[in-house]
PDB file of N, CA and C in Angstrom:
ATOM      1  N   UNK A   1     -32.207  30.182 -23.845  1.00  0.00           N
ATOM      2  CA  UNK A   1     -30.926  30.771 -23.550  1.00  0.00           C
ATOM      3  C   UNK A   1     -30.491  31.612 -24.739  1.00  0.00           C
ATOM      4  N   UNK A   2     -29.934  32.814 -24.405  1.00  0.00           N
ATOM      5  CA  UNK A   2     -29.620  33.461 -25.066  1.00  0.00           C
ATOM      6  C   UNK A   2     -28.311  33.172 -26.300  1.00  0.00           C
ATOM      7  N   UNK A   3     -27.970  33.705 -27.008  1.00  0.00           N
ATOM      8  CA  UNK A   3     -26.892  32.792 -28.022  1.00  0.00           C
ATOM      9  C   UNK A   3     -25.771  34.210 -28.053  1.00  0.00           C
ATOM     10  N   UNK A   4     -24.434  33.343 -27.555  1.00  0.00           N
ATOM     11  CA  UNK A   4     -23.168  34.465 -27.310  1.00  0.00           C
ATOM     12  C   UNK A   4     -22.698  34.937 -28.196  1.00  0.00           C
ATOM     13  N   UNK A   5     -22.592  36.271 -28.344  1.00  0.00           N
ATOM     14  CA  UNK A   5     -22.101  37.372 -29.336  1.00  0.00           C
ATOM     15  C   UNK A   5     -21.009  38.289 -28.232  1.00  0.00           C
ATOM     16  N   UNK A   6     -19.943  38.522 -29.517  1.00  0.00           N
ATOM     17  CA  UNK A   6     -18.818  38.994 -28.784  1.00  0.00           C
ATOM     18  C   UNK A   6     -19.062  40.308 -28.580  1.00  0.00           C
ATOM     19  N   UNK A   7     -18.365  41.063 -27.427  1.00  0.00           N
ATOM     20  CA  UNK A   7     -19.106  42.223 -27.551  1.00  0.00           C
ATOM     21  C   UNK A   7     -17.593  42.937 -26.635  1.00  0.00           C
ATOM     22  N   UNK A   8     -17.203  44.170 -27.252  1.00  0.00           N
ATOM     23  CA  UNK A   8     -15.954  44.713 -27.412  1.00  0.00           C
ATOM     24  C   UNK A   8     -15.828  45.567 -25.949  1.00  0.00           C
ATOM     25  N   UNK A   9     -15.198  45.419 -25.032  1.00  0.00           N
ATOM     26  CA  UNK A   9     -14.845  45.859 -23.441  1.00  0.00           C
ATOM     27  C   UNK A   9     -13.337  46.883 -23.472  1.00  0.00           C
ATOM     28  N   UNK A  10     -13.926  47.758 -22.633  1.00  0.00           N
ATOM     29  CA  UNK A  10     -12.016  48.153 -22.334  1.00  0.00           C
ATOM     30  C   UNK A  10     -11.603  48.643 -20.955  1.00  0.00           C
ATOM     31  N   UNK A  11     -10.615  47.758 -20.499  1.00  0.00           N
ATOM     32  CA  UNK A  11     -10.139  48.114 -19.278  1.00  0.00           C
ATOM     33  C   UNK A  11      -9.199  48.692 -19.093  1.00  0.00           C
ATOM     34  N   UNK A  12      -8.475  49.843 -18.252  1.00  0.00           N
ATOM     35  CA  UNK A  12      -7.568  50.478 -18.557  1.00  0.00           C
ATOM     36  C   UNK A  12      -6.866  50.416 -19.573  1.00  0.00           C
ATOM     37  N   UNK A  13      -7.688  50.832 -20.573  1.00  0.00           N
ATOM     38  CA  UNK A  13      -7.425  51.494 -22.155  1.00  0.00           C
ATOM     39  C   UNK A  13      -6.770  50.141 -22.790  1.00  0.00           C
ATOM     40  N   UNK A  14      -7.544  49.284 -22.598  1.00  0.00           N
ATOM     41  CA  UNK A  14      -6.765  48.211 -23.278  1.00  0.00           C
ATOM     42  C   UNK A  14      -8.051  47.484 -23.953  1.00  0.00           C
ATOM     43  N   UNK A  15      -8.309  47.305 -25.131  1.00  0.00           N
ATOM     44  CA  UNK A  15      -9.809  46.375 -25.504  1.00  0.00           C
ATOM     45  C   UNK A  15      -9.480  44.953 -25.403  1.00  0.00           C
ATOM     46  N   UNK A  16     -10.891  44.283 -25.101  1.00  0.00           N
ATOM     47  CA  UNK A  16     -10.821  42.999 -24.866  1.00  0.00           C
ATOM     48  C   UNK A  16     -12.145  42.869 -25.611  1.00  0.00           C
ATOM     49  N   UNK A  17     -12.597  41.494 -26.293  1.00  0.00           N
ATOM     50  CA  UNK A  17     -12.997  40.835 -26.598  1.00  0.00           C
ATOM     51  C   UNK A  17     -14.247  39.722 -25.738  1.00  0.00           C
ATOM     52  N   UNK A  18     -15.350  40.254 -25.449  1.00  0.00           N
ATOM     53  CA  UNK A  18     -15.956  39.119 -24.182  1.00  0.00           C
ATOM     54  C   UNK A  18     -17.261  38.574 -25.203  1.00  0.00           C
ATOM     55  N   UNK A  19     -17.044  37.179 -24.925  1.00  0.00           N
ATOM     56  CA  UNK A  19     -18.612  36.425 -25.355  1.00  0.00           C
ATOM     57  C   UNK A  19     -19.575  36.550 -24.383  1.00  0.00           C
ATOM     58  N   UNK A  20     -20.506  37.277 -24.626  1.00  0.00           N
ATOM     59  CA  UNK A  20     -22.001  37.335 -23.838  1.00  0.00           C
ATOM     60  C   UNK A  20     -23.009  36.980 -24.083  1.00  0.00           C
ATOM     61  N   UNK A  21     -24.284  36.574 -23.647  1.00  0.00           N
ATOM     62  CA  UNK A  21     -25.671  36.786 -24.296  1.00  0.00           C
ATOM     63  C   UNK A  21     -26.227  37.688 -24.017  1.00  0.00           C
ATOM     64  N   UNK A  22     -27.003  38.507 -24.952  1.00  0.00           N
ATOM     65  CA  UNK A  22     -27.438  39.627 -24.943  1.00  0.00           C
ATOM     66  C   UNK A  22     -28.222  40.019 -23.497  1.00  0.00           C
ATOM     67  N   UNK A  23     -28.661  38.916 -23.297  1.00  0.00           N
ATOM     68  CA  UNK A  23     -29.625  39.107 -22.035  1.00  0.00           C
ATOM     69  C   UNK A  23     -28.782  39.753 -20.584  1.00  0.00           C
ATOM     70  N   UNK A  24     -27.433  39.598 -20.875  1.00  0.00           N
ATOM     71  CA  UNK A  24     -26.179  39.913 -19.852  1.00  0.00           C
ATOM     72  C   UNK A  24     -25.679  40.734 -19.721  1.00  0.00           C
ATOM     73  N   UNK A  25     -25.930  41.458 -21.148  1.00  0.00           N
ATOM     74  CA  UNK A  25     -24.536  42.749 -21.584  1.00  0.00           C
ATOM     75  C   UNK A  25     -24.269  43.797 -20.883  1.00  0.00           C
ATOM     76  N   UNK A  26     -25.982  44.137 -19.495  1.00  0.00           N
ATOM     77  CA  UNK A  26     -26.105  45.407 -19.297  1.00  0.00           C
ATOM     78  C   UNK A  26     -25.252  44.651 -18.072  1.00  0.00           C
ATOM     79  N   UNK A  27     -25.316  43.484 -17.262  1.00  0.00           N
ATOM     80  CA  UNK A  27     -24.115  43.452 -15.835  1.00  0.00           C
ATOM     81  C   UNK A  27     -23.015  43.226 -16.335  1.00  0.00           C
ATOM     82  N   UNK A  28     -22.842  43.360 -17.554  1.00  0.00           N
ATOM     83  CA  UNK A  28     -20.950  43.261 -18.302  1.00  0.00           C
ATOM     84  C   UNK A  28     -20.803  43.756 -18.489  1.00  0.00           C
ATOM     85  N   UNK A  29     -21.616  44.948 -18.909  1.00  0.00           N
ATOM     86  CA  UNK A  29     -20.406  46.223 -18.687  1.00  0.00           C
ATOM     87  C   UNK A  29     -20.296  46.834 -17.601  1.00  0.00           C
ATOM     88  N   UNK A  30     -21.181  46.566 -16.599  1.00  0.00           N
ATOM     89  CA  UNK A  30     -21.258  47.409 -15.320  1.00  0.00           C
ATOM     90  C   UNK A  30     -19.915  46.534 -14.677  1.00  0.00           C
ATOM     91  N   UNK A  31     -19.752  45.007 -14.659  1.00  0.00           N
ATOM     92  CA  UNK A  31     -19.078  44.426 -14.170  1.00  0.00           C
ATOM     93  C   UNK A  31     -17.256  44.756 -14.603  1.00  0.00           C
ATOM     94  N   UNK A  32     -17.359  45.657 -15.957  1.00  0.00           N
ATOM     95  CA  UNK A  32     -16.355  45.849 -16.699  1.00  0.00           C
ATOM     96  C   UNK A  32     -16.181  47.481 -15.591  1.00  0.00           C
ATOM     97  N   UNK A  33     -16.930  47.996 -15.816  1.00  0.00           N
ATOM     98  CA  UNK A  33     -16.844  49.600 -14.933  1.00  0.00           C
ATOM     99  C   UNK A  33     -16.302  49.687 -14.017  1.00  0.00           C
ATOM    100  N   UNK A  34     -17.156  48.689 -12.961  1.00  0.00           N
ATOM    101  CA  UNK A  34     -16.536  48.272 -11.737  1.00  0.00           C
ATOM    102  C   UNK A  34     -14.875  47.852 -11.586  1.00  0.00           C
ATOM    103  N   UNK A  35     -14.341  46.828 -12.841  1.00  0.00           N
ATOM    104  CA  UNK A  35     -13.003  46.459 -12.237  1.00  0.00           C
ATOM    105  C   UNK A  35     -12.456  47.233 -12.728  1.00  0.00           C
ATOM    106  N   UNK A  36     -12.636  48.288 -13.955  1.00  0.00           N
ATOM    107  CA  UNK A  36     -11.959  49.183 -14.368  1.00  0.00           C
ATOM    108  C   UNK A  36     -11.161  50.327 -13.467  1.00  0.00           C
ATOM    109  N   UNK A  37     -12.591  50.570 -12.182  1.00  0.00           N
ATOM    110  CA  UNK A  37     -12.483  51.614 -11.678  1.00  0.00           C
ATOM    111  C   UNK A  37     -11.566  51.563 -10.537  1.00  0.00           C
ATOM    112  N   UNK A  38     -11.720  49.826 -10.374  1.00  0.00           N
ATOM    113  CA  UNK A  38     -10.808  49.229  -8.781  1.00  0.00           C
ATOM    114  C   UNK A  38      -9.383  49.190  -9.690  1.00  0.00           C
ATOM    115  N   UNK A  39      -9.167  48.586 -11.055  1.00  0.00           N
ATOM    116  CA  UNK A  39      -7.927  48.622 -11.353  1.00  0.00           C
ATOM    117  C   UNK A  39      -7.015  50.170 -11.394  1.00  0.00           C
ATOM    118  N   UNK A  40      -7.624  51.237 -11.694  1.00  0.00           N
ATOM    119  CA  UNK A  40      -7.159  52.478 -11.654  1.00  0.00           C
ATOM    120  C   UNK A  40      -7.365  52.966 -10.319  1.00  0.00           C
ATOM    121  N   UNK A  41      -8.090  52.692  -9.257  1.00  0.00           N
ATOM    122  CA  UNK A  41      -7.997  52.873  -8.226  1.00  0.00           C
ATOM    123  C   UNK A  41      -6.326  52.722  -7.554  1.00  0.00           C
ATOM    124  N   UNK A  42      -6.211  50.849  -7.934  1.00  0.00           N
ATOM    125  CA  UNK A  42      -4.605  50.749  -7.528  1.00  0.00           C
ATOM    126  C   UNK A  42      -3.354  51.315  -8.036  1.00  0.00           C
ATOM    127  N   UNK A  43      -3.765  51.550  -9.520  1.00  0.00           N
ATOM    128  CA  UNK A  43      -2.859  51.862 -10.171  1.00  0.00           C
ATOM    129  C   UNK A  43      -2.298  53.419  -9.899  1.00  0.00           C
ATOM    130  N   UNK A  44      -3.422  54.362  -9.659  1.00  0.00           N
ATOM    131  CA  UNK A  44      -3.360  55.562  -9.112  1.00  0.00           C
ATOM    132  C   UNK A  44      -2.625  55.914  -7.730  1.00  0.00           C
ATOM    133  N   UNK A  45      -2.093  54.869  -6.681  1.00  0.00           N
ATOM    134  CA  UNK A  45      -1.655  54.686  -5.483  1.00  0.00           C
ATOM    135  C   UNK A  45      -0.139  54.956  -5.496  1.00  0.00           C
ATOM    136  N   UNK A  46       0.245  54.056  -6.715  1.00  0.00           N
ATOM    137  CA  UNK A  46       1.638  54.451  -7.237  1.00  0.00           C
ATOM    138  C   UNK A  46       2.369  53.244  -6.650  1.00  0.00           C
ATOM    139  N   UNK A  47       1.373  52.491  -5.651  1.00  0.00           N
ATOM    140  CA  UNK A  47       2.539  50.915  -4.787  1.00  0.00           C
ATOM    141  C   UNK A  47       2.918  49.698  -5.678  1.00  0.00           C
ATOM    142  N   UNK A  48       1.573  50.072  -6.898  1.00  0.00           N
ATOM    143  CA  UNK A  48       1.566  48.851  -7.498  1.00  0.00           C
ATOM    144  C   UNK A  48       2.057  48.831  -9.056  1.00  0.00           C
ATOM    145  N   UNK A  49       3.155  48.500 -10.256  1.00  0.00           N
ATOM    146  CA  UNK A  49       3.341  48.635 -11.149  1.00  0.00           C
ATOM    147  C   UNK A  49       3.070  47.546 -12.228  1.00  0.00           C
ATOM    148  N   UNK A  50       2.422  47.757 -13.041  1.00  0.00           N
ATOM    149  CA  UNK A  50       2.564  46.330 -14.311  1.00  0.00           C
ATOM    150  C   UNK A  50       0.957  46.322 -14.188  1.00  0.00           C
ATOM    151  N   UNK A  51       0.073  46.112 -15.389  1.00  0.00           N
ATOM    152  CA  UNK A  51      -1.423  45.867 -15.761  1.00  0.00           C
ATOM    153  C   UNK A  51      -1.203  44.452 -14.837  1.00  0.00           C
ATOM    154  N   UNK A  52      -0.638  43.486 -15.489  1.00  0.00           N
ATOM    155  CA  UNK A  52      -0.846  42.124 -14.440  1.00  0.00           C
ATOM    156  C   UNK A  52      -0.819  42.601 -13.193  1.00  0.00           C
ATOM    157  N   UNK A  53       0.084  42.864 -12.404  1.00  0.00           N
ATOM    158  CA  UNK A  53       0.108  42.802 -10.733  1.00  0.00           C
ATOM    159  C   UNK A  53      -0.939  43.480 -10.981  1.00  0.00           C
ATOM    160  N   UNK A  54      -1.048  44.618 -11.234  1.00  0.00           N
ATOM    161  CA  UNK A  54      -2.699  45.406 -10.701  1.00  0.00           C
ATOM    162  C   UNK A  54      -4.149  44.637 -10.956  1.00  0.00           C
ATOM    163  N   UNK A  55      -4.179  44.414 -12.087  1.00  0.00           N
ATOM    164  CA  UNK A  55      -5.324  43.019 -12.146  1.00  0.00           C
ATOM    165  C   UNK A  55      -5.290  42.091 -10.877  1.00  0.00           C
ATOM    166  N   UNK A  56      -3.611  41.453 -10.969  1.00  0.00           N
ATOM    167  CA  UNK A  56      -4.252  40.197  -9.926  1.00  0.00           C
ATOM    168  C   UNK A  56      -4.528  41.031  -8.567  1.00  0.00           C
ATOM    169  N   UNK A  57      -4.367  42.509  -8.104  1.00  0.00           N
ATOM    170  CA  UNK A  57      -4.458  42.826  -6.790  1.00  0.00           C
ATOM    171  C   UNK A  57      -6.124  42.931  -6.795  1.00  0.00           C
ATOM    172  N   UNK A  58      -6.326  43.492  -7.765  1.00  0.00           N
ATOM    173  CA  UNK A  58      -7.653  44.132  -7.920  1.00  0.00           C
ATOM    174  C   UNK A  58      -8.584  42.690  -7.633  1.00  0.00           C
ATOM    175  N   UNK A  59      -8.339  41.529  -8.345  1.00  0.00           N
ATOM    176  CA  UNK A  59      -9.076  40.289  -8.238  1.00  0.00           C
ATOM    177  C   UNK A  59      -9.211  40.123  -6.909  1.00  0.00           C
ATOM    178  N   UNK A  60      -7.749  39.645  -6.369  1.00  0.00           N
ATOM    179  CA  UNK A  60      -8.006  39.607  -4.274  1.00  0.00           C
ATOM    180  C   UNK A  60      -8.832  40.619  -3.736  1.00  0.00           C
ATOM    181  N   UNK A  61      -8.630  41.943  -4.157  1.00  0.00           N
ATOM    182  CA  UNK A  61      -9.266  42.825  -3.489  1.00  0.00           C
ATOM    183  C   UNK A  61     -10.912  42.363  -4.020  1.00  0.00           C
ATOM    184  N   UNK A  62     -11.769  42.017  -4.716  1.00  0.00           N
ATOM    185  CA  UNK A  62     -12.569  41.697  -5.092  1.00  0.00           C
ATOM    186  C   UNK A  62     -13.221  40.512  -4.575  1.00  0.00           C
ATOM    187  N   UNK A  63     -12.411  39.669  -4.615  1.00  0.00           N
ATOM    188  CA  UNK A  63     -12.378  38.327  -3.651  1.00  0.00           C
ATOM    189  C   UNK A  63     -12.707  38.125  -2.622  1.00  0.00           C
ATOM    190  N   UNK A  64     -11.942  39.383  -1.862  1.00  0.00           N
ATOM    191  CA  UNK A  64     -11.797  40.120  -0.337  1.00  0.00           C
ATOM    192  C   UNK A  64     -13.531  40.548  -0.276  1.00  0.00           C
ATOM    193  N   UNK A  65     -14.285  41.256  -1.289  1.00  0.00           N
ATOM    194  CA  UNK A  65     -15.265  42.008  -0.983  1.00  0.00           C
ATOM    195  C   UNK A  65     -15.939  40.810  -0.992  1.00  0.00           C
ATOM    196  N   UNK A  66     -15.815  39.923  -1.856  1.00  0.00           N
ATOM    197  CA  UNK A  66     -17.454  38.949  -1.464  1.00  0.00           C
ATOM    198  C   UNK A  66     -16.879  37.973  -0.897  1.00  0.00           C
ATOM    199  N   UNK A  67     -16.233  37.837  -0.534  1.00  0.00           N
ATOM    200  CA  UNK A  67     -15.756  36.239   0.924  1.00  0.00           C
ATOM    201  C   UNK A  67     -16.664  37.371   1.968  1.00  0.00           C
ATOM    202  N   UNK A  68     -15.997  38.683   2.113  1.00  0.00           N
ATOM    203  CA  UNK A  68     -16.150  39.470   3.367  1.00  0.00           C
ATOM    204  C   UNK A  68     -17.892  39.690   3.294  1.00  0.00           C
ATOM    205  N   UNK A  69     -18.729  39.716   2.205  1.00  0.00           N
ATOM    206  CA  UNK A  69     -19.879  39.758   2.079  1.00  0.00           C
ATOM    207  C   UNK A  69     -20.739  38.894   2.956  1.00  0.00           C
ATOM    208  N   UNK A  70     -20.154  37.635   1.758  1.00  0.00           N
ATOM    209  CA  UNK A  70     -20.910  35.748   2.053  1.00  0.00           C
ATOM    210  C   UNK A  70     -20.626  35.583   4.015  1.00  0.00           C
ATOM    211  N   UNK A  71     -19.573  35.929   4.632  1.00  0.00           N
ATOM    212  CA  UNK A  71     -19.264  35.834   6.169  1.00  0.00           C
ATOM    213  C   UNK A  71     -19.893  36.685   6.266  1.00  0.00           C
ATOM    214  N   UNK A  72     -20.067  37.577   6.080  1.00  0.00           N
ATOM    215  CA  UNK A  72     -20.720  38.600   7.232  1.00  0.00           C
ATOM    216  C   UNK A  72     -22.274  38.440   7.511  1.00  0.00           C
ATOM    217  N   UNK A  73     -23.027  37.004   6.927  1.00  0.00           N
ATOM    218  CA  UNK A  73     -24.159  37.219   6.890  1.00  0.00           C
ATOM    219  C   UNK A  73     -25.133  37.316   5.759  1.00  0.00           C
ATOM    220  N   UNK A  74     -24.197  38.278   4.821  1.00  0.00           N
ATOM    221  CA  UNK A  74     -25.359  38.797   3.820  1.00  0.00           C
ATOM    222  C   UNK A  74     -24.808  37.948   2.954  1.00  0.00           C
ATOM    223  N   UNK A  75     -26.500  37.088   2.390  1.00  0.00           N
ATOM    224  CA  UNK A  75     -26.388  35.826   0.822  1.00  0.00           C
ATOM    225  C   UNK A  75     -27.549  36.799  -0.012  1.00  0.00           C
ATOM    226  N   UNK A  76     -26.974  37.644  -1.103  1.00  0.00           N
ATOM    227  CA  UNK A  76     -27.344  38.495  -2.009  1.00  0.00           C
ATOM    228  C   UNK A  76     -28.450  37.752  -2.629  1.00  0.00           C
ATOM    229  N   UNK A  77     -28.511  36.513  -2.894  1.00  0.00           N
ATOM    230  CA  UNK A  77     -29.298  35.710  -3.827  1.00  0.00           C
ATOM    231  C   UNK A  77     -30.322  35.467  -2.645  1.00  0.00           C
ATOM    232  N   UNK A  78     -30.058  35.214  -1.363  1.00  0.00           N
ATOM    233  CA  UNK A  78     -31.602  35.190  -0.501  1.00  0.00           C
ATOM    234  C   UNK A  78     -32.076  36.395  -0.226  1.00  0.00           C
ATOM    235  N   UNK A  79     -31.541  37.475  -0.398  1.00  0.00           N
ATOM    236  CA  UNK A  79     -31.711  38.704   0.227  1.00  0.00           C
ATOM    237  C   UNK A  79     -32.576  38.932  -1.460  1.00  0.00           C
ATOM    238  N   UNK A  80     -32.602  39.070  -2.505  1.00  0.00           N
ATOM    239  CA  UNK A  80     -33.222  39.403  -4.060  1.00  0.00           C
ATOM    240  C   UNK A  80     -34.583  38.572  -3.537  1.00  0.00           C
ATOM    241  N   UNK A  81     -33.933  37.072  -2.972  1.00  0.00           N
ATOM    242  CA  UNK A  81     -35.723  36.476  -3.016  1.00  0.00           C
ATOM    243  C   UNK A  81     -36.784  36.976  -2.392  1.00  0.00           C
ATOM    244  N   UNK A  82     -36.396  37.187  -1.069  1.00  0.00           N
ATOM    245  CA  UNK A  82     -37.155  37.837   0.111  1.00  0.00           C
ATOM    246  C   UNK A  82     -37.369  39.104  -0.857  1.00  0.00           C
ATOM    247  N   UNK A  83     -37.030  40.275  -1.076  1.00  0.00           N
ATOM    248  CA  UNK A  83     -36.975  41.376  -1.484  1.00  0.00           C
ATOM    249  C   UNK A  83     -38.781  41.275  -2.827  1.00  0.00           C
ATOM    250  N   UNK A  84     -38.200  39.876  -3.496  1.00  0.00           N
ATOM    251  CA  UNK A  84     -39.159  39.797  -4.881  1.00  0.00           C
ATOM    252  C   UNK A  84     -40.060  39.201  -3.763  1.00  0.00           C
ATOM    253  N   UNK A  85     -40.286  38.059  -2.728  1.00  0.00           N
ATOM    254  CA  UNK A  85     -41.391  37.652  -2.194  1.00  0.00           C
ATOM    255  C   UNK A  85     -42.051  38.957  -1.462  1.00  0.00           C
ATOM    256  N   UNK A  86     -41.400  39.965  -0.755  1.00  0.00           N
ATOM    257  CA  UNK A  86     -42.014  41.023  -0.148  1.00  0.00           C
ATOM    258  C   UNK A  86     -42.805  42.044  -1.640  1.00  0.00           C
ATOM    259  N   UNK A  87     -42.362  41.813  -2.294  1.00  0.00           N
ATOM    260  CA  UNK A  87     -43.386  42.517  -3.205  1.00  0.00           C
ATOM    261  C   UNK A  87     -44.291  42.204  -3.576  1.00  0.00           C
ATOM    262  N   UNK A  88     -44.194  40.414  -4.177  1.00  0.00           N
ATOM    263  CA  UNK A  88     -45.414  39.946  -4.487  1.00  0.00           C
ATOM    264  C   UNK A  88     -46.510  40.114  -3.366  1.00  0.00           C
ATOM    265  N   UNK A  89     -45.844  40.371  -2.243  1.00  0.00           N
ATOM    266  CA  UNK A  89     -47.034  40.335  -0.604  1.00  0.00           C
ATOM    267  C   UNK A  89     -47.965  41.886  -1.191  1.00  0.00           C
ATOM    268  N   UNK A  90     -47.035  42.568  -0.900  1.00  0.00           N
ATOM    269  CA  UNK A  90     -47.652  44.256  -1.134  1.00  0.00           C
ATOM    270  C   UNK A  90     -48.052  44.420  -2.477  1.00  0.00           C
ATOM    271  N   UNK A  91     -48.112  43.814  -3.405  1.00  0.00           N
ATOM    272  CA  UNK A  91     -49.076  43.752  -4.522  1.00  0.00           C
ATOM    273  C   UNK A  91     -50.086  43.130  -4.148  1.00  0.00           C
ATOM    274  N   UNK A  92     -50.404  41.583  -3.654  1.00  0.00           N
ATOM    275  CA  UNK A  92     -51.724  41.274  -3.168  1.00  0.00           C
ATOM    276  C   UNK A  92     -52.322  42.080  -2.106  1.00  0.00           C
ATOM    277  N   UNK A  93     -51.451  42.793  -1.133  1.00  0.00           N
ATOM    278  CA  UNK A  93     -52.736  43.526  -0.927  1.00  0.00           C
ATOM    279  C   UNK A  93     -53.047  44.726  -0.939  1.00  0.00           C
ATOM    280  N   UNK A  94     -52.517  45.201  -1.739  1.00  0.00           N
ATOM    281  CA  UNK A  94     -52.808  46.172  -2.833  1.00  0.00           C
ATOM    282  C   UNK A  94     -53.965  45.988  -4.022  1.00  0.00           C
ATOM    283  N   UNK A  95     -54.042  44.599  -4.362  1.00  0.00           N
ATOM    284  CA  UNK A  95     -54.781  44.718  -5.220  1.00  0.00           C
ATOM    285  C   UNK A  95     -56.237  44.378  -4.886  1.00  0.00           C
ATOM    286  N   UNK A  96     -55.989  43.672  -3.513  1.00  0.00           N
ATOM    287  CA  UNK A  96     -56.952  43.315  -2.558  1.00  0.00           C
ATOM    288  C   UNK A  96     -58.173  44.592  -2.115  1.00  0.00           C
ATOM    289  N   UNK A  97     -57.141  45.455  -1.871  1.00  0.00           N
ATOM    290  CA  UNK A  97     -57.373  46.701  -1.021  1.00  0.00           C
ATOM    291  C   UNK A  97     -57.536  47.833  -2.689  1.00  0.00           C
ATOM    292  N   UNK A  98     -57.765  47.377  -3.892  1.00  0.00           N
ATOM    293  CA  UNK A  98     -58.527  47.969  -4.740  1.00  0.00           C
ATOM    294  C   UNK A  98     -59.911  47.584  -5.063  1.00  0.00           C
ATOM    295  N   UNK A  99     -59.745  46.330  -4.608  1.00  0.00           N
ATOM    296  CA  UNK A  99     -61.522  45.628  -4.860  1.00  0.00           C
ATOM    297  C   UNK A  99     -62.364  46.494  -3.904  1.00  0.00           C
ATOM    298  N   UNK A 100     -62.000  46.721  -3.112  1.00  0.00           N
ATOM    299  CA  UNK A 100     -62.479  47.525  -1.974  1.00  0.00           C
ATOM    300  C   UNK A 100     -63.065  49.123  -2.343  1.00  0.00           C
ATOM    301  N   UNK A 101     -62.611  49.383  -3.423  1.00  0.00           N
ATOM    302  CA  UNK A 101     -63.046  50.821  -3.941  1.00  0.00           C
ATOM    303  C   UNK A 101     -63.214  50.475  -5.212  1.00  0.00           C
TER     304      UNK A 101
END
């Protein structure tokens, strides 16, 4: 396991402070991008005022996306396995189908 080092974030222009392991940093900041972009999303609407209310809307709205995910069917973590087992398939016979030449 990787060993947590703080590593400096900013969300609507505000820095924060996050402990990560290095092995993480590249879905923390994407994960930072992402709420950045939903928090200025709301904030840009003009309905919603105050960094808090817009955070906590942005969280529900977030909430909203993967409840609405997990129901609808799609489990991201079986869908990666299948995805990595369908490759390991088409590499064997691929590599099968190199013995061959």
């Amino acid at each position: 396991m990787s060993e947590q080092q703080a590593i400096d974030v900013n969300i609507m222009g505000r820095e924060f402070k996050v402990a990560c392991p290095e092995d993480e940093r590249e879905g923390l900041k994407t994960a930072v991008s992402y709420l950045d972009k939903k928090m200025r999303e709301i904030r840009d609407t003009g309905k919603i005022v105050g960094v808090e209310r817009i955070a906590i809307m942005a969280a529900l709205n977030l909430a909203h996306e993967l409840l609405t995910t997990r129901s609808g069917g799609v489990d991201i973590g079986d869908l990666k396995r299948r995805i990595i087992s369908m490759q390991e398939q088409i590499d064997d016979v691929v590599a099968e189908q190199n013995k061959l030449f």
